[in-house]
PDB file of N, CA and C in Angstrom:
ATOM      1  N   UNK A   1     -29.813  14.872 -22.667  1.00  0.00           N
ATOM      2  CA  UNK A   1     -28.380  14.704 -22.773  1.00  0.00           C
ATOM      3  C   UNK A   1     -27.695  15.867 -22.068  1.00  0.00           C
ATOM      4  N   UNK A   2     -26.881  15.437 -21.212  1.00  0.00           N
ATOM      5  CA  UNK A   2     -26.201  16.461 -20.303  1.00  0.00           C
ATOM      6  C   UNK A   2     -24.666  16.969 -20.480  1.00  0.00           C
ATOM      7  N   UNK A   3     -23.813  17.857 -21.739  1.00  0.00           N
ATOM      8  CA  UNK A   3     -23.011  17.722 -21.743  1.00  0.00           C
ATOM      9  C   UNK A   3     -22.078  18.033 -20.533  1.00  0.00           C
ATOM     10  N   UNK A   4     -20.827  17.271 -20.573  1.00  0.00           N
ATOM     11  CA  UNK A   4     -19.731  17.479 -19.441  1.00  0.00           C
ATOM     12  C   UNK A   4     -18.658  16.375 -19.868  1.00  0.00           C
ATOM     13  N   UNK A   5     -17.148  17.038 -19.122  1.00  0.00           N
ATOM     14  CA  UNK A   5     -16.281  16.612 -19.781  1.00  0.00           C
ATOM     15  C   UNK A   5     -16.190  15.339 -18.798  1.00  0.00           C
ATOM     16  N   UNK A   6     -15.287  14.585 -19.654  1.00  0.00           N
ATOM     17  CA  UNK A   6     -15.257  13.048 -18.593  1.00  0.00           C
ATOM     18  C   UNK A   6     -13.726  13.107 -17.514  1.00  0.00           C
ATOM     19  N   UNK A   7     -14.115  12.957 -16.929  1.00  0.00           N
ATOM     20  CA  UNK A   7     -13.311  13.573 -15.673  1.00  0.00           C
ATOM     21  C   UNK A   7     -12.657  12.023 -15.088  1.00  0.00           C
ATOM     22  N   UNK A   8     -13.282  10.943 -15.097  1.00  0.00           N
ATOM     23  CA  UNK A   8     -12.674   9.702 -14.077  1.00  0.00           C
ATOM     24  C   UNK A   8     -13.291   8.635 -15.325  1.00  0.00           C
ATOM     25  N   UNK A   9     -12.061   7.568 -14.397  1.00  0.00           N
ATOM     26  CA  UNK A   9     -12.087   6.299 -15.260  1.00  0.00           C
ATOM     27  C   UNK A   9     -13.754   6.101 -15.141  1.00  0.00           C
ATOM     28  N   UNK A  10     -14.123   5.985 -14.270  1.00  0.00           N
ATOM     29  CA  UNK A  10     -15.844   5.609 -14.486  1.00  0.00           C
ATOM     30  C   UNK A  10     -16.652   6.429 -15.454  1.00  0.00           C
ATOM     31  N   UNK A  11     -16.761   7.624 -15.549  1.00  0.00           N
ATOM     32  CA  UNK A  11     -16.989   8.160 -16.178  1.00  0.00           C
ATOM     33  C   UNK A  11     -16.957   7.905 -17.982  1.00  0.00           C
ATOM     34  N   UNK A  12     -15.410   7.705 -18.152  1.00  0.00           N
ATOM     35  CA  UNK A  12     -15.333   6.965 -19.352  1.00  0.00           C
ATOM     36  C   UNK A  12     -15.853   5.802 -19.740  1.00  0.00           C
ATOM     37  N   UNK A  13     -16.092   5.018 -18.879  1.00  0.00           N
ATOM     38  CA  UNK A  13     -16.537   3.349 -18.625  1.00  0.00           C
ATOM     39  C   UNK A  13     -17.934   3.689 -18.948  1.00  0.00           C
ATOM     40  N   UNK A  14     -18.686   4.555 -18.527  1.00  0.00           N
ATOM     41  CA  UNK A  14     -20.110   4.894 -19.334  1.00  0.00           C
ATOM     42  C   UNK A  14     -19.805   5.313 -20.142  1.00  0.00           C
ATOM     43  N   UNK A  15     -19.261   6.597 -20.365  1.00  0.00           N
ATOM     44  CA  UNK A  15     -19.678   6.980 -21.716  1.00  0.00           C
ATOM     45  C   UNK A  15     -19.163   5.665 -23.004  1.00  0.00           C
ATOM     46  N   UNK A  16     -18.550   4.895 -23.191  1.00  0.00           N
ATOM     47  CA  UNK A  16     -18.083   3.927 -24.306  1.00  0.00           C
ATOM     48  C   UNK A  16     -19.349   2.815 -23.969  1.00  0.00           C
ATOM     49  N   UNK A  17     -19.795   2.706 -22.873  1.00  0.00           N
ATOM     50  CA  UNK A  17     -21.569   1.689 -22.731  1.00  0.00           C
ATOM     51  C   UNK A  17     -22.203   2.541 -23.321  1.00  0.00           C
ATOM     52  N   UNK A  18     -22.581   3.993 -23.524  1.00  0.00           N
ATOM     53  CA  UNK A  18     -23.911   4.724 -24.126  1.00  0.00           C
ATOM     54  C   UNK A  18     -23.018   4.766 -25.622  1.00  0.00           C
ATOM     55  N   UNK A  19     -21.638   4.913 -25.979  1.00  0.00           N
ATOM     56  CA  UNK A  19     -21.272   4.993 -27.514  1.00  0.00           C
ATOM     57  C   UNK A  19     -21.646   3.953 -28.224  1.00  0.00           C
ATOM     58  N   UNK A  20     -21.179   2.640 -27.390  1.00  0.00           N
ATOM     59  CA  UNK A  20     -22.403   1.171 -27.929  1.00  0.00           C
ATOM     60  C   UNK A  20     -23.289   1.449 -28.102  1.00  0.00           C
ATOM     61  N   UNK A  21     -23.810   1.566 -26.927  1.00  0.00           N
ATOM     62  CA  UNK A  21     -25.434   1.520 -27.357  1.00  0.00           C
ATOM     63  C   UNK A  21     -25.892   2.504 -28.573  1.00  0.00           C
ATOM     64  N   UNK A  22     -25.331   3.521 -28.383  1.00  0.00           N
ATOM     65  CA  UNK A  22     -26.280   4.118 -29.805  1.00  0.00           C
ATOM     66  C   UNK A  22     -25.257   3.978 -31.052  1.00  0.00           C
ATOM     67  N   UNK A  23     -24.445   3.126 -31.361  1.00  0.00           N
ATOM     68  CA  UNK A  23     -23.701   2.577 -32.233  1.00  0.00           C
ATOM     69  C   UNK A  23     -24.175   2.890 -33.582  1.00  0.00           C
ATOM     70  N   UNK A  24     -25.474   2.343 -34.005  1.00  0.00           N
ATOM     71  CA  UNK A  24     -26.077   2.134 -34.840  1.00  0.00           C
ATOM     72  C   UNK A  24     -27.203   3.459 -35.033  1.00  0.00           C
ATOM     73  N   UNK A  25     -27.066   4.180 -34.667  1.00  0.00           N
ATOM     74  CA  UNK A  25     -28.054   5.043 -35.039  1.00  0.00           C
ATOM     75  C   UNK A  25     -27.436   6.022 -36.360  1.00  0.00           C
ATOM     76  N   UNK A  26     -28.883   7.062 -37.120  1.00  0.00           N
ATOM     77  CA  UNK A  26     -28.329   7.611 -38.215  1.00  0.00           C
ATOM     78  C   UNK A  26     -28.461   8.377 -38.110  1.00  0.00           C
ATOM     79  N   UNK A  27     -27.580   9.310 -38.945  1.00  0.00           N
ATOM     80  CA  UNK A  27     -27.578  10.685 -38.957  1.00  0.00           C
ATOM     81  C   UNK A  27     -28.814  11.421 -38.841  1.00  0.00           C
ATOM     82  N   UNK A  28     -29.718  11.516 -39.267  1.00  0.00           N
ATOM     83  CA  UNK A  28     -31.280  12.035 -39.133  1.00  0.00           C
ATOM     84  C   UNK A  28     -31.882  12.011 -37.539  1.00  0.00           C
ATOM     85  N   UNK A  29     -30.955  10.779 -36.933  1.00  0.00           N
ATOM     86  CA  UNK A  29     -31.732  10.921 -35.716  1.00  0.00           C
ATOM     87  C   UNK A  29     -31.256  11.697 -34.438  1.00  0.00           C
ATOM     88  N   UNK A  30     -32.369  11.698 -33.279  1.00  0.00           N
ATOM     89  CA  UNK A  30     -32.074  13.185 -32.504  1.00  0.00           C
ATOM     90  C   UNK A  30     -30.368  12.342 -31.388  1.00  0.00           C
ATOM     91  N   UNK A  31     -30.378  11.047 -31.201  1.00  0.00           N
ATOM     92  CA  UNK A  31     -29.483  10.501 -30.694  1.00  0.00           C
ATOM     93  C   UNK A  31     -28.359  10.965 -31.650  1.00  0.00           C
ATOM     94  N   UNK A  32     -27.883  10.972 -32.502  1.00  0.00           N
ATOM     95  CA  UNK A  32     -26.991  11.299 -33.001  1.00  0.00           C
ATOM     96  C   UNK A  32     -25.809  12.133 -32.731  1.00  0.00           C
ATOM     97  N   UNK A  33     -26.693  13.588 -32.295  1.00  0.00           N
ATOM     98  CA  UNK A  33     -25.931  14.635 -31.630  1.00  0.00           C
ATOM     99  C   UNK A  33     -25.400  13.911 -30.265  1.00  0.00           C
ATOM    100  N   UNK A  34     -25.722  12.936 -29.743  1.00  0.00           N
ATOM    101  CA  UNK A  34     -25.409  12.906 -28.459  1.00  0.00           C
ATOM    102  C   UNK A  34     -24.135  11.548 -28.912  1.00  0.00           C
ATOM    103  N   UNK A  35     -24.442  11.006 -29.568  1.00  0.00           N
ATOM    104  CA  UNK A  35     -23.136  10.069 -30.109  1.00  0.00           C
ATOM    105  C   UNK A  35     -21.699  10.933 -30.531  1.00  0.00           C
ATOM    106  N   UNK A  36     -21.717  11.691 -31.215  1.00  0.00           N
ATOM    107  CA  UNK A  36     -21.027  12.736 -31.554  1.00  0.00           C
ATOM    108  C   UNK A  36     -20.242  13.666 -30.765  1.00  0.00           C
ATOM    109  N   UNK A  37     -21.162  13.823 -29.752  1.00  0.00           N
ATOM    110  CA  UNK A  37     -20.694  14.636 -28.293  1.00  0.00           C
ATOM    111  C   UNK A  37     -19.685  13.874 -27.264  1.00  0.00           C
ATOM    112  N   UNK A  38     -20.190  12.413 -27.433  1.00  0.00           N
ATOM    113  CA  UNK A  38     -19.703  11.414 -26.810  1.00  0.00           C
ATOM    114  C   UNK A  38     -18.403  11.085 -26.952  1.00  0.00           C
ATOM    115  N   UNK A  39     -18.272  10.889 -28.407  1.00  0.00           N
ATOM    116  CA  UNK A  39     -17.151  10.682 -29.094  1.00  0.00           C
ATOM    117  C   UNK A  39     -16.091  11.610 -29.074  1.00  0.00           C
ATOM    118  N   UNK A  40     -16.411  12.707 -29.274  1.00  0.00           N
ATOM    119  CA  UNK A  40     -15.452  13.986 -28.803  1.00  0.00           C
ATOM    120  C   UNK A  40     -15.084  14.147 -27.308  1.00  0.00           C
ATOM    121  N   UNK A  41     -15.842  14.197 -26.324  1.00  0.00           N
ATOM    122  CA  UNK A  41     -15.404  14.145 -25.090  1.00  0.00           C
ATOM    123  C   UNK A  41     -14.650  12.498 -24.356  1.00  0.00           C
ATOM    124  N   UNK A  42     -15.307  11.510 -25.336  1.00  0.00           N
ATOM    125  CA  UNK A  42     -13.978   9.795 -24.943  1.00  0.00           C
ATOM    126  C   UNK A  42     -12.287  10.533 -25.755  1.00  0.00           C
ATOM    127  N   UNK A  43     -12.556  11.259 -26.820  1.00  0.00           N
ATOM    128  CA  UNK A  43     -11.466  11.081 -27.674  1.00  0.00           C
ATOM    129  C   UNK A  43     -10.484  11.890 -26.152  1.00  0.00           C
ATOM    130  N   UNK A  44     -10.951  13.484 -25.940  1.00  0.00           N
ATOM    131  CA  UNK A  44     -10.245  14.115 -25.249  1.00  0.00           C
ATOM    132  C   UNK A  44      -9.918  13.242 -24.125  1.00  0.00           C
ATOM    133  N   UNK A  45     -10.306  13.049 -23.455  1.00  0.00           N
ATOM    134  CA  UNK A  45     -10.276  11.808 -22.141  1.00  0.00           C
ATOM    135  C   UNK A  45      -8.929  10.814 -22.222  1.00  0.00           C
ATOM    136  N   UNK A  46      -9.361  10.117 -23.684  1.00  0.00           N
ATOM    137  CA  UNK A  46      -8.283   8.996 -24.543  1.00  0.00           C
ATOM    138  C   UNK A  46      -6.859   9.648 -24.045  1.00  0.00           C
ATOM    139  N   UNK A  47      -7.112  11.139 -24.789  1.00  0.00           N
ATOM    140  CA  UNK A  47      -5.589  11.592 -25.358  1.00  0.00           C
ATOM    141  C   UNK A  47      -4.969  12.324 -24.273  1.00  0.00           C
ATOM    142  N   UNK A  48      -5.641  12.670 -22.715  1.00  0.00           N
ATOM    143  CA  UNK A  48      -5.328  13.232 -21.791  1.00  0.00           C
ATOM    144  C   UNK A  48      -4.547  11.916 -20.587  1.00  0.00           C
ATOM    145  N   UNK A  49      -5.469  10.624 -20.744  1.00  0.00           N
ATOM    146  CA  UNK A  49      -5.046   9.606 -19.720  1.00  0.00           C
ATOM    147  C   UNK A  49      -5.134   8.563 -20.778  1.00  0.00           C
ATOM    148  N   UNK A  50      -4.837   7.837 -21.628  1.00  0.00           N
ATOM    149  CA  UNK A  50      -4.391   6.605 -22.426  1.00  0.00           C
ATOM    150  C   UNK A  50      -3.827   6.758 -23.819  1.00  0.00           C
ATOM    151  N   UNK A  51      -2.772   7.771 -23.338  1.00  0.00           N
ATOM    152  CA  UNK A  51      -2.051   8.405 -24.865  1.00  0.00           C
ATOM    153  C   UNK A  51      -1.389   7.157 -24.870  1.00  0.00           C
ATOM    154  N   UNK A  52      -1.120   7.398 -26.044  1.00  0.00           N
ATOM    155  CA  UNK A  52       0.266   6.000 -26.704  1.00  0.00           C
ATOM    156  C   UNK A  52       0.930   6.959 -27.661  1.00  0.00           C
ATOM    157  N   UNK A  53       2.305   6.505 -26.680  1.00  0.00           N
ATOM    158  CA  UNK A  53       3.443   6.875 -26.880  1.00  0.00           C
ATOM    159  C   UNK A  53       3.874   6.053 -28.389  1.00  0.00           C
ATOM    160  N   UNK A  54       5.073   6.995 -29.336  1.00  0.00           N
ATOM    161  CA  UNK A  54       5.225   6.116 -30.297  1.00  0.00           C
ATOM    162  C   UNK A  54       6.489   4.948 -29.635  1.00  0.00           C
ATOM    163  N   UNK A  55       6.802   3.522 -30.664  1.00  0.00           N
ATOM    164  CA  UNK A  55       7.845   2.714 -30.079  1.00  0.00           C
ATOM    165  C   UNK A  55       8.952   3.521 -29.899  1.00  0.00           C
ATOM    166  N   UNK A  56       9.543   2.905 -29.134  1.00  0.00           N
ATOM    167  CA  UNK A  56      10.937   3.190 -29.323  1.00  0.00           C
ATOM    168  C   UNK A  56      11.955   2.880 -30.830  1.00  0.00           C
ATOM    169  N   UNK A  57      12.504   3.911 -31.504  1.00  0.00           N
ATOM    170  CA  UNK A  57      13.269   3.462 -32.433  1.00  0.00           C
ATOM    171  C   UNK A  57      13.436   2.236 -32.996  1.00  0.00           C
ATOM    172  N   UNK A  58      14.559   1.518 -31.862  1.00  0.00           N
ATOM    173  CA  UNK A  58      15.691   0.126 -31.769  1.00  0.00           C
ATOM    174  C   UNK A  58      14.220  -0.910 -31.891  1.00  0.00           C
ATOM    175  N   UNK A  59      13.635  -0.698 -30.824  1.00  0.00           N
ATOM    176  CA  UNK A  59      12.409  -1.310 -30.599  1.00  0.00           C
ATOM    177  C   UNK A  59      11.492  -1.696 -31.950  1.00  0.00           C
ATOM    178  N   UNK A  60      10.953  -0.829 -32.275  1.00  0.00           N
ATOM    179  CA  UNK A  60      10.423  -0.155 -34.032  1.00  0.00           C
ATOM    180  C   UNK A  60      11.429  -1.336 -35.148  1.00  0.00           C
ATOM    181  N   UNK A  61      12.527  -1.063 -34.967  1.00  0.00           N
ATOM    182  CA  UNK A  61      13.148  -1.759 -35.850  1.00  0.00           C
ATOM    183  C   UNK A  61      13.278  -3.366 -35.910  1.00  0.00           C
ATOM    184  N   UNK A  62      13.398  -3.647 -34.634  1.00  0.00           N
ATOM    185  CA  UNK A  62      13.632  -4.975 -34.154  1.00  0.00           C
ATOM    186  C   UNK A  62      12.280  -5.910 -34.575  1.00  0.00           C
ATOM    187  N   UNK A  63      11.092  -5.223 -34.308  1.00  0.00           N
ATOM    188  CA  UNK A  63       9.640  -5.633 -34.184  1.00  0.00           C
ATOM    189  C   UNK A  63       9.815  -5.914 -36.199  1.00  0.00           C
ATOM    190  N   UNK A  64       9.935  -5.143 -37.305  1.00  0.00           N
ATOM    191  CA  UNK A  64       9.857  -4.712 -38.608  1.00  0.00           C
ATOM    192  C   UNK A  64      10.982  -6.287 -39.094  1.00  0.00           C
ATOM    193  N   UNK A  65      12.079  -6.369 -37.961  1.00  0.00           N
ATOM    194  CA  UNK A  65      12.495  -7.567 -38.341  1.00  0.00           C
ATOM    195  C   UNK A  65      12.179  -8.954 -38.081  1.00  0.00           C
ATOM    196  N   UNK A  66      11.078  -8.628 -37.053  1.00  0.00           N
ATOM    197  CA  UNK A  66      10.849 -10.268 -36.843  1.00  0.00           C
ATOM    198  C   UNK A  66       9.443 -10.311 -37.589  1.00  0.00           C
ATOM    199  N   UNK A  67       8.652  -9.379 -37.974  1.00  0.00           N
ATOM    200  CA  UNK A  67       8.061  -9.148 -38.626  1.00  0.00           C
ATOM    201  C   UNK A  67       8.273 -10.154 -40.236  1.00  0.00           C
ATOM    202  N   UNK A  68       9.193 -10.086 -40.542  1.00  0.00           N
ATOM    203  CA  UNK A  68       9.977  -9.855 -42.123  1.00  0.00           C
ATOM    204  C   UNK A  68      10.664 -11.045 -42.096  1.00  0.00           C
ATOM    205  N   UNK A  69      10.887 -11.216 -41.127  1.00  0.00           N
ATOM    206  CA  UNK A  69      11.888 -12.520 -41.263  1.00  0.00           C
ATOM    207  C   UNK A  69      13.286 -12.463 -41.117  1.00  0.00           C
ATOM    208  N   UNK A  70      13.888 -11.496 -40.357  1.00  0.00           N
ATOM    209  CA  UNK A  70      14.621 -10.573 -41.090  1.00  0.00           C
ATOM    210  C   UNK A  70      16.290 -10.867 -40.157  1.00  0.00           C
ATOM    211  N   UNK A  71      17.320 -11.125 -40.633  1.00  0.00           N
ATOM    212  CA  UNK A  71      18.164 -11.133 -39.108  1.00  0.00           C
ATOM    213  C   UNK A  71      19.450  -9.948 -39.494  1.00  0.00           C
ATOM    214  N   UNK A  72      20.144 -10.351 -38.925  1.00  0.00           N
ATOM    215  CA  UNK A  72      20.688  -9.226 -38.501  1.00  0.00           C
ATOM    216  C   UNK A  72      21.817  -8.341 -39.622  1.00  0.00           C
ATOM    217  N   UNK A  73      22.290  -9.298 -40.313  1.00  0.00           N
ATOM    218  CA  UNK A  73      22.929  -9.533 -41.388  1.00  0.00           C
ATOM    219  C   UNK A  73      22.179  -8.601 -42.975  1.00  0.00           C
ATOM    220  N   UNK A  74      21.020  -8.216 -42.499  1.00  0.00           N
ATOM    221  CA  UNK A  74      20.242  -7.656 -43.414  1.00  0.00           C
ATOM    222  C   UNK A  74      19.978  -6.483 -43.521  1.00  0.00           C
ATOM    223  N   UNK A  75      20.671  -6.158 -42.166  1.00  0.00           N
ATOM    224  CA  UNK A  75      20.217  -4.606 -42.049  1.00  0.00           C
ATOM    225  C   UNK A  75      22.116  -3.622 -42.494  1.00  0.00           C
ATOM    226  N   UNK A  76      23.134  -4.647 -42.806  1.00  0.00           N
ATOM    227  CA  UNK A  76      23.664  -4.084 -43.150  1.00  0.00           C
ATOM    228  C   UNK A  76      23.844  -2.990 -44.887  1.00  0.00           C
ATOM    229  N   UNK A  77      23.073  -3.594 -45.454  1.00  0.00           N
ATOM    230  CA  UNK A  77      22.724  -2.268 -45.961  1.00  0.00           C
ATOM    231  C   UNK A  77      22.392  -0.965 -46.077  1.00  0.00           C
ATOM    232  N   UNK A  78      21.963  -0.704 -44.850  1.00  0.00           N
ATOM    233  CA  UNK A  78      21.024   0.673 -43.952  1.00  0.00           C
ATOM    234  C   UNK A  78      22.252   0.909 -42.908  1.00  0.00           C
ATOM    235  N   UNK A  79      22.722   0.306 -42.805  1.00  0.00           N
ATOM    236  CA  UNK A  79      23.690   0.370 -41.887  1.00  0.00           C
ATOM    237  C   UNK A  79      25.379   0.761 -42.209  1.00  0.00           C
ATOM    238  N   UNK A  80      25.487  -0.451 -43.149  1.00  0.00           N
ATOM    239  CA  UNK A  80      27.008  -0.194 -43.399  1.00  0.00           C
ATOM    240  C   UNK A  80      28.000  -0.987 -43.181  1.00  0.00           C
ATOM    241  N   UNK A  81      28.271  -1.927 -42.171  1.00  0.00           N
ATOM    242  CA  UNK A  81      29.099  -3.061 -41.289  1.00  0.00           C
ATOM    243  C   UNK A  81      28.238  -3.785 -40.272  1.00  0.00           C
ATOM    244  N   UNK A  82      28.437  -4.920 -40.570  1.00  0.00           N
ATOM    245  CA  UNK A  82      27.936  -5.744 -39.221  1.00  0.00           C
ATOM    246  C   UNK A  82      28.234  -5.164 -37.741  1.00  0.00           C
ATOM    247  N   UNK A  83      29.174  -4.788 -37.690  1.00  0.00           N
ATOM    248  CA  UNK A  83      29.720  -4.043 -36.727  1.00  0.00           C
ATOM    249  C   UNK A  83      28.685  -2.789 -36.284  1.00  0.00           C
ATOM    250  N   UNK A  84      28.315  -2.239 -37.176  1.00  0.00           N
ATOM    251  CA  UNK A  84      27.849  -0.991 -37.306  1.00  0.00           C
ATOM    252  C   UNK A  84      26.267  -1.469 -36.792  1.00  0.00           C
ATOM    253  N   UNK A  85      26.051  -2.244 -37.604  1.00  0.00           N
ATOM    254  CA  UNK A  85      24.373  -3.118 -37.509  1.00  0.00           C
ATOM    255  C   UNK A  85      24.372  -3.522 -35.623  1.00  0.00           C
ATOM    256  N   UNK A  86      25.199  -3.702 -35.152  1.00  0.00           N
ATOM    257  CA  UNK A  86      25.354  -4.225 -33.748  1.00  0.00           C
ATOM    258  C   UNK A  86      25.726  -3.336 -32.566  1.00  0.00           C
ATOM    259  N   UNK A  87      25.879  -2.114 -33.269  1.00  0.00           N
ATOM    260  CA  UNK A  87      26.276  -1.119 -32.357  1.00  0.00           C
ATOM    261  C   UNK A  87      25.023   0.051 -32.190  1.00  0.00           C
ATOM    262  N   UNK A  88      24.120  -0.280 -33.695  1.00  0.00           N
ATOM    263  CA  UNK A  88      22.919   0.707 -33.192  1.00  0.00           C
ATOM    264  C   UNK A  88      21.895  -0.901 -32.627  1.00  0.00           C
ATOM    265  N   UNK A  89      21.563  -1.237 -32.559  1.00  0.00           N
ATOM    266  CA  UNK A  89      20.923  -2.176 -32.484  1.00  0.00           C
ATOM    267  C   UNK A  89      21.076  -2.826 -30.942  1.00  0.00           C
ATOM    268  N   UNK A  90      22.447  -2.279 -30.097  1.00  0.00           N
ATOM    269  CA  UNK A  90      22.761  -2.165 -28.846  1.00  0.00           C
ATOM    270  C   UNK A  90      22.360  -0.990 -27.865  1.00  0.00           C
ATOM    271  N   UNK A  91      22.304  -0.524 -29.010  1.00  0.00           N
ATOM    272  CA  UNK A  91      22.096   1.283 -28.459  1.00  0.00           C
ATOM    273  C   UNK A  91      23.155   2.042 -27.972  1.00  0.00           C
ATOM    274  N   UNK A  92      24.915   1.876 -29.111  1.00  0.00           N
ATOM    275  CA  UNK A  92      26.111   2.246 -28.536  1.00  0.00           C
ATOM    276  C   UNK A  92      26.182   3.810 -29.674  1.00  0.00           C
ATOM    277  N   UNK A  93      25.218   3.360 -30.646  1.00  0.00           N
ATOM    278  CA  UNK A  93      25.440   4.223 -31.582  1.00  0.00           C
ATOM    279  C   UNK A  93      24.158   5.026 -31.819  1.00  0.00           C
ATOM    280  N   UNK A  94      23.375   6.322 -32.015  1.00  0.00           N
ATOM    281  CA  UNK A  94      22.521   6.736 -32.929  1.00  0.00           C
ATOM    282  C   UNK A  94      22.022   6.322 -34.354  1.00  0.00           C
ATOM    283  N   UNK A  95      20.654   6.482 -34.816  1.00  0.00           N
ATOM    284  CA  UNK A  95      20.932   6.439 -35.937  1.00  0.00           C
ATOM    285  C   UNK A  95      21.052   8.212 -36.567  1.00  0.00           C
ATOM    286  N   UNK A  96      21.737   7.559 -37.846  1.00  0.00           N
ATOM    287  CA  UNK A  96      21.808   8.697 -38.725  1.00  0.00           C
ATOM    288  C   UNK A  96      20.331   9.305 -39.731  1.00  0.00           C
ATOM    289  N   UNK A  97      20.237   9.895 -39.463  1.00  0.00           N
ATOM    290  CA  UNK A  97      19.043  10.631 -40.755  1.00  0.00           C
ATOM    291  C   UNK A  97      19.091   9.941 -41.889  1.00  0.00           C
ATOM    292  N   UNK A  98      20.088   9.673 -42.614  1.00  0.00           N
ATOM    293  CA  UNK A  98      20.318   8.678 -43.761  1.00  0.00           C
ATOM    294  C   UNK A  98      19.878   7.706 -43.656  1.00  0.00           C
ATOM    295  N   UNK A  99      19.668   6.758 -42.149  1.00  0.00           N
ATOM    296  CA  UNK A  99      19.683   5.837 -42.197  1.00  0.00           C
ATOM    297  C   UNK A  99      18.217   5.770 -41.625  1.00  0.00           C
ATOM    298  N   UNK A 100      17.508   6.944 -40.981  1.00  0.00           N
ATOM    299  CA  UNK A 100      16.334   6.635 -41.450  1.00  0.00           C
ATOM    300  C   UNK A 100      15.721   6.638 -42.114  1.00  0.00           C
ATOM    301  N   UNK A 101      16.009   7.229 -42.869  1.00  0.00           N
ATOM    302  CA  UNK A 101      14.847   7.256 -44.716  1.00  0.00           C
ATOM    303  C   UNK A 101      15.042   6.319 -44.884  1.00  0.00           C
ATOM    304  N   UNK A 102      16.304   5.450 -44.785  1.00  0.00           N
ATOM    305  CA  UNK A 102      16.358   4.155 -45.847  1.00  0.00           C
ATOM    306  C   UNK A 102      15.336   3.295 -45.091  1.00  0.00           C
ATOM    307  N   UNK A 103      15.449   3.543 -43.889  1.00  0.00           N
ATOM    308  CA  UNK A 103      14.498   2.253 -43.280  1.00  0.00           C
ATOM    309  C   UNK A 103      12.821   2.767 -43.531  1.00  0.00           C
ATOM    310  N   UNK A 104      12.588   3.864 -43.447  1.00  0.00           N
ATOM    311  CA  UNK A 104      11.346   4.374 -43.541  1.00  0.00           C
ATOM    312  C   UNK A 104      10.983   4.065 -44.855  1.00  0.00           C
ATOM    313  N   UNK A 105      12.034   4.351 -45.704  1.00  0.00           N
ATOM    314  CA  UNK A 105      11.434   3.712 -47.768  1.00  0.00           C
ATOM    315  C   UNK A 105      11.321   2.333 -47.630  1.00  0.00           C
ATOM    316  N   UNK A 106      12.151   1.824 -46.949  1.00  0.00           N
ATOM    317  CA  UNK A 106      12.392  -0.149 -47.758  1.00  0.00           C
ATOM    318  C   UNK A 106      11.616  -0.754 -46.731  1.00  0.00           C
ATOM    319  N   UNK A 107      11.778  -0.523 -45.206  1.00  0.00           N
ATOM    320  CA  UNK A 107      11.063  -1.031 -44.180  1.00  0.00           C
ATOM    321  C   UNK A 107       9.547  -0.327 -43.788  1.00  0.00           C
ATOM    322  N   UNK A 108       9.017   0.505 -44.417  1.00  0.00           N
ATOM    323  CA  UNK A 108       7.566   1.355 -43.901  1.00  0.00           C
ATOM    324  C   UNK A 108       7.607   1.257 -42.747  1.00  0.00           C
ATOM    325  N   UNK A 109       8.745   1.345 -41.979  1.00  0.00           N
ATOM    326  CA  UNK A 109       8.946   1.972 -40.366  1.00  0.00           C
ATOM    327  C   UNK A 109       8.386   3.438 -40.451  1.00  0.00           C
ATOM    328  N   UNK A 110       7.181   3.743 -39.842  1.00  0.00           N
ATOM    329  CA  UNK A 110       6.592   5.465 -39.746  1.00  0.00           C
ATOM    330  C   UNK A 110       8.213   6.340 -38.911  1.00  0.00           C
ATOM    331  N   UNK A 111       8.197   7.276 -39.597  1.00  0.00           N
ATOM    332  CA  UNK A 111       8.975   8.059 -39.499  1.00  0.00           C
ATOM    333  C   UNK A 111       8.840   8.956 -37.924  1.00  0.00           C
ATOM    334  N   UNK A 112       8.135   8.676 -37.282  1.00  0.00           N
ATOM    335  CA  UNK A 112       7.694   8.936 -36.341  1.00  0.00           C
ATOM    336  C   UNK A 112       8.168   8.032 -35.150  1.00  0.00           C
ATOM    337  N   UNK A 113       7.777   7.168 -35.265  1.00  0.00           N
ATOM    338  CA  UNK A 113       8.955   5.846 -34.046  1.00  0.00           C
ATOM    339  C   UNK A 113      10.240   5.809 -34.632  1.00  0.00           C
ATOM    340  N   UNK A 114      10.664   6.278 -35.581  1.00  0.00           N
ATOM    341  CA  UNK A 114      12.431   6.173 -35.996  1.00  0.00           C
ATOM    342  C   UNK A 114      13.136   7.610 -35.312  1.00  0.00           C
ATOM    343  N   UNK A 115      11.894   8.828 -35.561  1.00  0.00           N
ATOM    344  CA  UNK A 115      12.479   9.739 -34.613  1.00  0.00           C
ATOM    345  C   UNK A 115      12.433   9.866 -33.159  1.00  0.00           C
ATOM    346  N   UNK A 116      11.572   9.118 -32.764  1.00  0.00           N
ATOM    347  CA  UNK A 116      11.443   9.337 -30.820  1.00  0.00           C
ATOM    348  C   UNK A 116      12.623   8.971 -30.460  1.00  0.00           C
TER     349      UNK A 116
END
């Protein structure tokens, strides 16, 4: 086993054929260390060239409503006015901090796509 970091798409394209292949092996065995090694150098690779970005907010929200069933009329609670519901939901308005907790408690929108 030759460690080195994965440098090109090909590169990655093997190493996830040899993470298969030794898929199934157990801890006791000498493959192991090299599954392990593998896995740490795909992860870095992953998070250098196939990061994922969180959604967008509006996006985040919209998805939680079709999700739910949900129209538009519903979010005035979190919101305040239909008016209000149509102006973040356009993207004329921000949301407020207030108004993300509420969606993050009632909707389990991660607090993380409500802030990007």
């Amino acid at each position: 086993m030759e460690a080195r970091l994965i440098k090109t798409e090909s590169e990655y394209q093997t190493a996830l054929k040899r993470i298969d292949e030794l898929f199934d092996v157990t801890p006791d065995s000498k493959e192991f260390d090299e599954i392990e090694l593998l896995v740490t150098l795909v992860d870095l690779y992953e998070q250098k060239h196939h990061a994922i970005e969180a959604p967008d907010p509006i996006e985040a929200i919209k998805f939680r409503m079709e999700q739910m069933e949900l129209k538009r009329v519903d979010l005035v609670k979190f919101f305040g006015t239909k008016s209000r519901v149509s102006e973040i939901l356009n993207r004329q308005r921000k949301l407020t901090v207030e108004m993300m907790r509420k969606l993050h408690k009632d909707f389990g929108i991660p607090a993380t796509s409500l802030l990007a």
